[in-house]
Each structure stands twice: as structure tokens, then as C-alpha cells.
N, C-alpha and C. Protein backbone atom coordinates (compact mmCIF):
# COMPACT_ATOMS: atom_id res chain seq x y z
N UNK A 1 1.31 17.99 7.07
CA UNK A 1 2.58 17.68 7.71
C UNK A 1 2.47 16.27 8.30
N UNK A 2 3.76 15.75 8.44
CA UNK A 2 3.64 14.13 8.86
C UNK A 2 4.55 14.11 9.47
N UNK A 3 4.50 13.90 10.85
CA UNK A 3 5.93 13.65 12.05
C UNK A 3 6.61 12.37 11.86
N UNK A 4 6.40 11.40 10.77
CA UNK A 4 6.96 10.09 10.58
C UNK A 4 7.86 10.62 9.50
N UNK A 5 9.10 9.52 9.89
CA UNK A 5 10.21 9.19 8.88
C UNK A 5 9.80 9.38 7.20
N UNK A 6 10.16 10.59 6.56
CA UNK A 6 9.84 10.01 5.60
C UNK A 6 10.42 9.17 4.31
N UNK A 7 9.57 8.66 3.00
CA UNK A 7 9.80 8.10 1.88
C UNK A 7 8.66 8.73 1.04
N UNK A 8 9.47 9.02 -0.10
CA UNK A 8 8.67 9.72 -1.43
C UNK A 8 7.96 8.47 -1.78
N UNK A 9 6.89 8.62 -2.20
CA UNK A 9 5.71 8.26 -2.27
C UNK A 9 4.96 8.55 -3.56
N UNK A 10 4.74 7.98 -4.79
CA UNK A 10 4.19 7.65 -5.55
C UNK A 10 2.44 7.51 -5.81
N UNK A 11 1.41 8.45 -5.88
CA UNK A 11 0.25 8.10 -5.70
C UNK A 11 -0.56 7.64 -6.92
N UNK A 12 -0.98 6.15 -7.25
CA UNK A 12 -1.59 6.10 -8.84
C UNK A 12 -3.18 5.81 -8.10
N UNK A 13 -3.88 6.47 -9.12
CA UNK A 13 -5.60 6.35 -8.84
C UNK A 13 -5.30 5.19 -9.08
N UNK A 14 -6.83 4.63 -8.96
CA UNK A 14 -7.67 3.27 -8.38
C UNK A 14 -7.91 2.85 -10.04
N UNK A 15 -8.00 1.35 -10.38
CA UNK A 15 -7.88 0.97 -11.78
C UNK A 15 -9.26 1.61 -12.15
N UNK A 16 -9.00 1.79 -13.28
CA UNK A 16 -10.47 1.87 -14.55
C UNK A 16 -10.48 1.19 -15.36
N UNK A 17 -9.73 -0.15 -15.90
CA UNK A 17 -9.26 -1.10 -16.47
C UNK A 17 -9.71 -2.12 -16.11
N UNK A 18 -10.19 -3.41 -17.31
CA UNK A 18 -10.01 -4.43 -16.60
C UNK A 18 -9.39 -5.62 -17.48
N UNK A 19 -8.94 -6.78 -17.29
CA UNK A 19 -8.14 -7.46 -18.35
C UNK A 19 -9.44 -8.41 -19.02
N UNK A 20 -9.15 -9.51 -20.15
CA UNK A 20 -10.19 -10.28 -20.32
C UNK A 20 -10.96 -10.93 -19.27
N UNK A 21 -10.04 -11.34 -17.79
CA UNK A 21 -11.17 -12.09 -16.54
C UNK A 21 -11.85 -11.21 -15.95
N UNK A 22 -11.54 -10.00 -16.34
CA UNK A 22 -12.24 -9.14 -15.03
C UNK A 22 -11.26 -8.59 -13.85
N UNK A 23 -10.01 -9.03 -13.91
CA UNK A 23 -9.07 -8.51 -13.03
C UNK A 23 -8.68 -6.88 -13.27
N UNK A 24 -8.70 -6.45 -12.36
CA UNK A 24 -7.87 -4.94 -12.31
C UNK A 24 -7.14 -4.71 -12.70
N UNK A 25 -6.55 -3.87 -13.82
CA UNK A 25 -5.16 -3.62 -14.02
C UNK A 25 -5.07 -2.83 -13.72
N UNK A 26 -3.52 -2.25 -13.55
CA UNK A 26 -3.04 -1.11 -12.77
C UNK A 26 -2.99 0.56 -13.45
N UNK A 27 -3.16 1.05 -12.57
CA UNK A 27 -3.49 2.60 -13.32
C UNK A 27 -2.04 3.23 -13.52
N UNK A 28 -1.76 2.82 -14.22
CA UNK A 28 -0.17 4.18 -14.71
C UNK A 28 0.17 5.83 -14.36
N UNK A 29 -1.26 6.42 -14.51
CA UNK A 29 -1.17 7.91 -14.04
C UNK A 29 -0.84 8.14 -12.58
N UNK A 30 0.31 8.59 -12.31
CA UNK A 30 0.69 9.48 -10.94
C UNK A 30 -0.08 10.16 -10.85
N UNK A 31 -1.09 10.52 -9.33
CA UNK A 31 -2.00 11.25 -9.17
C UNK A 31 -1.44 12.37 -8.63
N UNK A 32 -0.62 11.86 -7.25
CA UNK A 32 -0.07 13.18 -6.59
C UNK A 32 1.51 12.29 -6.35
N UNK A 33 2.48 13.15 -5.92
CA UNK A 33 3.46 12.64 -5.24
C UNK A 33 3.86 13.28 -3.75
N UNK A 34 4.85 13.13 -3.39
CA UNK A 34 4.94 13.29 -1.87
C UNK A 34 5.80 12.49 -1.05
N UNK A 35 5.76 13.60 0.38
CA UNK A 35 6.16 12.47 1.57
C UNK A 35 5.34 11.52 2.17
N UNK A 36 5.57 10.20 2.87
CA UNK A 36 4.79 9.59 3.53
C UNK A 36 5.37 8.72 4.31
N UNK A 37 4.85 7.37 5.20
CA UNK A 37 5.95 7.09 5.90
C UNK A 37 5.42 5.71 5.40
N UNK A 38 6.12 3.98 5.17
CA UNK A 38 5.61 3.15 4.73
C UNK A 38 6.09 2.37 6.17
N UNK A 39 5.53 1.54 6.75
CA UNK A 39 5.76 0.70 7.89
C UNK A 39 5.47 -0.93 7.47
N UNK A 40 6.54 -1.76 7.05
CA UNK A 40 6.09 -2.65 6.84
C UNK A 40 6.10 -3.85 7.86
N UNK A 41 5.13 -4.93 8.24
CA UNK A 41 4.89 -5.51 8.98
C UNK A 41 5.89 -7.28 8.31
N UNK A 42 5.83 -7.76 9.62
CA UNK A 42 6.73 -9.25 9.63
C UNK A 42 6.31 -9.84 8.64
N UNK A 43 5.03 -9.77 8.30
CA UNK A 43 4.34 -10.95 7.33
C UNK A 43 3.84 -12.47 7.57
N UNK A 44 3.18 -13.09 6.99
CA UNK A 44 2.68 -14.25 7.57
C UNK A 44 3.57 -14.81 7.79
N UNK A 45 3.39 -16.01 8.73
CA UNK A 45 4.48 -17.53 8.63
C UNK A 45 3.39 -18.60 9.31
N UNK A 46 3.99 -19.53 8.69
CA UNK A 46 3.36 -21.12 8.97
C UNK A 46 4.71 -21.86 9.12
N UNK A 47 5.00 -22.19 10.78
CA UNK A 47 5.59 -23.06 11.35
C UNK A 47 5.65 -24.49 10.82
N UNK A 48 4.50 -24.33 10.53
CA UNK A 48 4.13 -25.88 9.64
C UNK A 48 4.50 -26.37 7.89
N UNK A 49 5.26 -25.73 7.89
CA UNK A 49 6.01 -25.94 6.12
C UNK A 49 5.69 -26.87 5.73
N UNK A 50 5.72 -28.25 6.20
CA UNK A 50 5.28 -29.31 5.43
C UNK A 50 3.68 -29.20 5.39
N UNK A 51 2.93 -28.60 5.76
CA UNK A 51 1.25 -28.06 6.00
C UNK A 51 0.86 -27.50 4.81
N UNK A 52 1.56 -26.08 5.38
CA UNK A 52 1.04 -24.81 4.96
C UNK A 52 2.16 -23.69 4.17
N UNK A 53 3.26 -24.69 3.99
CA UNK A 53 4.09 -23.73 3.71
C UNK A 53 4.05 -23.82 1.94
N UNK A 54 5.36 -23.23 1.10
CA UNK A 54 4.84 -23.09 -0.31
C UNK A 54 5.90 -22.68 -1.00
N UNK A 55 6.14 -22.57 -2.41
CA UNK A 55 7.41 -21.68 -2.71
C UNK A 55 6.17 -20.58 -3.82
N UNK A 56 7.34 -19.96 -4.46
CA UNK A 56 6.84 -18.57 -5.23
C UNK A 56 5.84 -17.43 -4.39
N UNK A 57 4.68 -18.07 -5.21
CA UNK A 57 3.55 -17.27 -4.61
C UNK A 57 2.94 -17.57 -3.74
N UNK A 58 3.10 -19.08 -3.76
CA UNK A 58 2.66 -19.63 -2.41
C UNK A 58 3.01 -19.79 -1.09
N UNK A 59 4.10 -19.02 -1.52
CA UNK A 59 5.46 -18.85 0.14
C UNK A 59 4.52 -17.66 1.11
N UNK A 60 4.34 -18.30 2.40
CA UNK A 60 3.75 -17.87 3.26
C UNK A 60 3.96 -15.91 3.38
N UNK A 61 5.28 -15.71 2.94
CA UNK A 61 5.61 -14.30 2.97
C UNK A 61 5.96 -13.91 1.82
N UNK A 62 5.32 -14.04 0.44
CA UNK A 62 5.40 -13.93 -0.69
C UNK A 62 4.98 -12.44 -0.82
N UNK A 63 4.04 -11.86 -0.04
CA UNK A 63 3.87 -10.55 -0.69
C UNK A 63 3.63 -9.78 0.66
N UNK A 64 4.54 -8.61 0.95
CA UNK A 64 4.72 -7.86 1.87
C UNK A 64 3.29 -6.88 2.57
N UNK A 65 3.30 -6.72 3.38
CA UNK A 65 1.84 -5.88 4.05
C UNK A 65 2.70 -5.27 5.06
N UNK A 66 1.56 -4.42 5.32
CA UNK A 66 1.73 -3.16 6.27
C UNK A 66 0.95 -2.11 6.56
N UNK A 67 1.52 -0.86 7.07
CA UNK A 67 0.68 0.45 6.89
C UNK A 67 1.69 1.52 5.89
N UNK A 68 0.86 2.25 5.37
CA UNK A 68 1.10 3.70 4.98
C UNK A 68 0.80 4.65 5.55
N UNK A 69 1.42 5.29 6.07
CA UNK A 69 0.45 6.96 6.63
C UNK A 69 1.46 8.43 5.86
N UNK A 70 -0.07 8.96 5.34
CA UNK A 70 0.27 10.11 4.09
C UNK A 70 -0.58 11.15 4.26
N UNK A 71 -0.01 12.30 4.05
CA UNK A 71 -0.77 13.69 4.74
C UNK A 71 -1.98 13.92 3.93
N UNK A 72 -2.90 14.40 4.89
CA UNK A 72 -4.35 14.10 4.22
C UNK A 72 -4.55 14.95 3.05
N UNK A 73 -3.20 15.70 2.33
CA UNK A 73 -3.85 16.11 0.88
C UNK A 73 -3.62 15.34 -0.59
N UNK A 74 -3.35 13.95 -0.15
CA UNK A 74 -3.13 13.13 -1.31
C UNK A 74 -4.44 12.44 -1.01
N UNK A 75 -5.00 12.09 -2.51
CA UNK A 75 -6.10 11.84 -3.30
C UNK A 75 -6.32 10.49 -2.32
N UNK A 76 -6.25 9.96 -1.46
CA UNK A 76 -6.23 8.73 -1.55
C UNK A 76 -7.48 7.65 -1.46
N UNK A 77 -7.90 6.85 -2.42
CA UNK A 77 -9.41 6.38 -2.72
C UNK A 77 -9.09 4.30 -2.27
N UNK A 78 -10.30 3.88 -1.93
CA UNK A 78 -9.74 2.51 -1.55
C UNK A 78 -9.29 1.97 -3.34
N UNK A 79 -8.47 1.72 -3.45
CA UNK A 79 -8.06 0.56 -4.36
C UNK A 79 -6.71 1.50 -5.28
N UNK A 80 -6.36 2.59 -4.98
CA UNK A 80 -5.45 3.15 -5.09
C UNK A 80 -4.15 2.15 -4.79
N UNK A 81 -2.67 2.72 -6.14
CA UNK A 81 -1.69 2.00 -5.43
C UNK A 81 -0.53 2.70 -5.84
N UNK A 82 0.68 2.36 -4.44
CA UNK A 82 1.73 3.07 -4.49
C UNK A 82 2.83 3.00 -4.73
N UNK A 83 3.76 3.74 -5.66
CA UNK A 83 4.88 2.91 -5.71
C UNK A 83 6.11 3.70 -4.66
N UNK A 84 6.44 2.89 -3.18
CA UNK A 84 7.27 4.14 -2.47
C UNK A 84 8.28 2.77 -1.86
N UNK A 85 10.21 3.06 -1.94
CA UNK A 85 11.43 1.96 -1.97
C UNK A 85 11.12 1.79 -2.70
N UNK A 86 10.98 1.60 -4.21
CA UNK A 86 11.13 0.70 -5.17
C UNK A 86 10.63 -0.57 -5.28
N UNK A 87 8.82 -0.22 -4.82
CA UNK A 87 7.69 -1.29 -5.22
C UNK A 87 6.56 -0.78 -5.01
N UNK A 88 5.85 -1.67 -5.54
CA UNK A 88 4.36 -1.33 -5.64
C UNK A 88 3.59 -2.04 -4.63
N UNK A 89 2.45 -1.24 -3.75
CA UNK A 89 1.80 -1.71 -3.07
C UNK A 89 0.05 -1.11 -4.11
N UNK A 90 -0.56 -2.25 -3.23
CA UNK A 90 -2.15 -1.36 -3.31
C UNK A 90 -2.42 -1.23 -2.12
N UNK A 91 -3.79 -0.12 -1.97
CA UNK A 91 -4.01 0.19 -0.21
C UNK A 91 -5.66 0.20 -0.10
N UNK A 92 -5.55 -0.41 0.77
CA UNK A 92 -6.75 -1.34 1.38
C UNK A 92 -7.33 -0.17 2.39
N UNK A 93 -8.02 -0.60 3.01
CA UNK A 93 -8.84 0.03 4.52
C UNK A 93 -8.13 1.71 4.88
N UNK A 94 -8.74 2.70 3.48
CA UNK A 94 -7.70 3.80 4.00
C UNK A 94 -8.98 4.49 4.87
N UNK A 95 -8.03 5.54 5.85
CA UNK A 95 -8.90 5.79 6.57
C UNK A 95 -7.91 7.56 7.19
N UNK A 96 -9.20 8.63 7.52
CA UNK A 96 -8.22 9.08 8.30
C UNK A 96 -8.18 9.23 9.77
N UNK A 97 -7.08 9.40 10.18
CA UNK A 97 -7.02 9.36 11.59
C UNK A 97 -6.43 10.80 12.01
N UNK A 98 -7.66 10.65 12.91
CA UNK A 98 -7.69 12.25 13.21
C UNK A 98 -6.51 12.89 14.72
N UNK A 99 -6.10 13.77 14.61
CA UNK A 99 -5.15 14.44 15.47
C UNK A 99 -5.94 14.26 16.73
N UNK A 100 -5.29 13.61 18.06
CA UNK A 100 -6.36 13.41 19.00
C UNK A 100 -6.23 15.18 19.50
N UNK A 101 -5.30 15.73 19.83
CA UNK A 101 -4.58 17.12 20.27
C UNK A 101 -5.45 18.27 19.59
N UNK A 102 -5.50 18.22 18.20
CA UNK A 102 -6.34 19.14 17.54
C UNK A 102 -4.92 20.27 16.79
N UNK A 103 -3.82 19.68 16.72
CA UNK A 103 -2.47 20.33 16.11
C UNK A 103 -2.77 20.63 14.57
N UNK A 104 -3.44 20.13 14.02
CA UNK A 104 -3.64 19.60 12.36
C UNK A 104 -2.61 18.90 11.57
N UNK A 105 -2.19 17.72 12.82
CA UNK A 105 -1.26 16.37 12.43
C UNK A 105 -1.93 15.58 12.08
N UNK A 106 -2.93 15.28 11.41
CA UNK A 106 -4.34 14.82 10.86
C UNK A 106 -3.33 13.72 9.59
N UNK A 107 -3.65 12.60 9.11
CA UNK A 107 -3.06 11.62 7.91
C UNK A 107 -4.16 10.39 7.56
N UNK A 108 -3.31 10.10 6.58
CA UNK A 108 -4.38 8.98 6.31
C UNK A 108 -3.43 7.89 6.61
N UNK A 109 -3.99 6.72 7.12
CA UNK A 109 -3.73 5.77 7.72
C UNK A 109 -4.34 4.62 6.12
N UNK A 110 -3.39 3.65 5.48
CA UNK A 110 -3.88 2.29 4.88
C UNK A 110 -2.91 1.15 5.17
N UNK A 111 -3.99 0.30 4.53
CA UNK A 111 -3.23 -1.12 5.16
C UNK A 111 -2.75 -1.42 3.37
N UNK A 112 -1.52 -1.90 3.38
CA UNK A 112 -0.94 -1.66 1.94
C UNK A 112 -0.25 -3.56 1.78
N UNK A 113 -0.49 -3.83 0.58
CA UNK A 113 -0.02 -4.97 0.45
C UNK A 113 1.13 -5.13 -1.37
N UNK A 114 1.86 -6.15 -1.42
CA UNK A 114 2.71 -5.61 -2.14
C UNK A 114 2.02 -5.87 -3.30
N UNK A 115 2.50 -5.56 -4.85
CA UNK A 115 1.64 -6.68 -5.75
C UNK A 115 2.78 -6.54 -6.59
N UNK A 116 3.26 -7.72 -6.62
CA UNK A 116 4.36 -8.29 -7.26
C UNK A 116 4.50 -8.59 -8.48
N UNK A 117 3.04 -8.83 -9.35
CA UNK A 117 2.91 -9.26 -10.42
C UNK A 117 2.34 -8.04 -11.43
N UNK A 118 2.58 -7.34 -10.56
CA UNK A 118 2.07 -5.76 -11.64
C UNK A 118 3.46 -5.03 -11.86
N UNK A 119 4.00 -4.99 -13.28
CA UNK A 119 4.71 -4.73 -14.26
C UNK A 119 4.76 -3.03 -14.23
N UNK A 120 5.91 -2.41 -14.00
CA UNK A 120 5.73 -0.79 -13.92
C UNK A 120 5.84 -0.57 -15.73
């Protein structure tokens, strides 16, 4: 169970693929599906545009981050990725975080970033 807002949630295992450089490609198989809650954060910025700023990919807020939190019976492995609103994240630093109370409101907590260039 998950006391957060939810959004259906998309779970694909972690790649087993890799392209000619060695990059990851994305795993197609839905592992599990579900509720979960996606929280996305402001995103970088650089005040300094003429510095540090960029267009496309190089635009300081080019690819969205945040958290996910998803009830601890989805598969979830580090390099796993999700597709939940109508995009794809991968999820980083998953972890679970345990019910301080002892209720069995127990989830997994990741830090999810968007990936824009992976083709459904």
C-alpha cells in the first residue's frame, strides 16, 4: 500500500543489451505494473546563461529528475526504468524506506531521471 497520490507506473527490468559503444539500451519487457507516486523536482538552472547555459541537450533543464516511491512488491533493481505520465525515466539510488511506525507502509524510494533519447 502507498499513502501517496497515485500514477500507474510502468516497471521495465534493467538493460541486458548493449549498442556497438557499449551504451545500454533499453529493456522493452514490462516487469510489473502498478500504483506509485512520481515527484518531480525543479531541475537544474544556471543563472549564468551566457556561462553555463545551452539549448537541446545542453539546456540546463533538459532532462527532468526526481523521486519515485513504489510499494515494495515491484521488482525494483538499480538501473531499472519507468514509463509513468507519458515518459520514461531510469532509477538510480533505489532504496527501501522503512515504515518508522511499523504499519507495513514500507516503499521503495528512487531518484529517477528522464531519458529522452530512448525511443518506446
Amino acid at each position: 500500500m502507498l499513502l501517496l497520490a497515485p500514477d500507474t507506473v510502468d516497471l521495465h527490468g534493467p538493460s541486458s543489451t548493449e549498442d556497438q559503444y557499449g551504451w545500454a539500451q533499453p529493456d522493452e519487457g514490462v516487469v510489473w505494473t502498478g500504483l506509485g507516486n512520481l515527484q518531480l523536482a525543479g531541475g537544474t538552472s544556471d543563472p549564468r546563461a551566457s556561462e553555463g547555459g545551452g539549448a537541446g541537450p545542453y539546456d540546463p533543464k533538459y532532462h527532468a529528475i526526481g523521486q519515485v516511491f513504489l510499494p515494495t512488491d515491484a521488482p525494483v533493481v538499480e538501473g531499472c526504468t519507468i514509463d509513468v505520465q507519458g515518459k520514461r525515466y531510469v532509477l538510480s539510488q533505489t532504496r527501501i524506506v522503512a515504515d518508522p511506525v511499523g504499519l507495513g507502509l514500507d516503499c521503495w524510494m528512487c531518484a529517477v531521471t528522464e531519458v529522452t533519447t530512448w525511443q518506446d
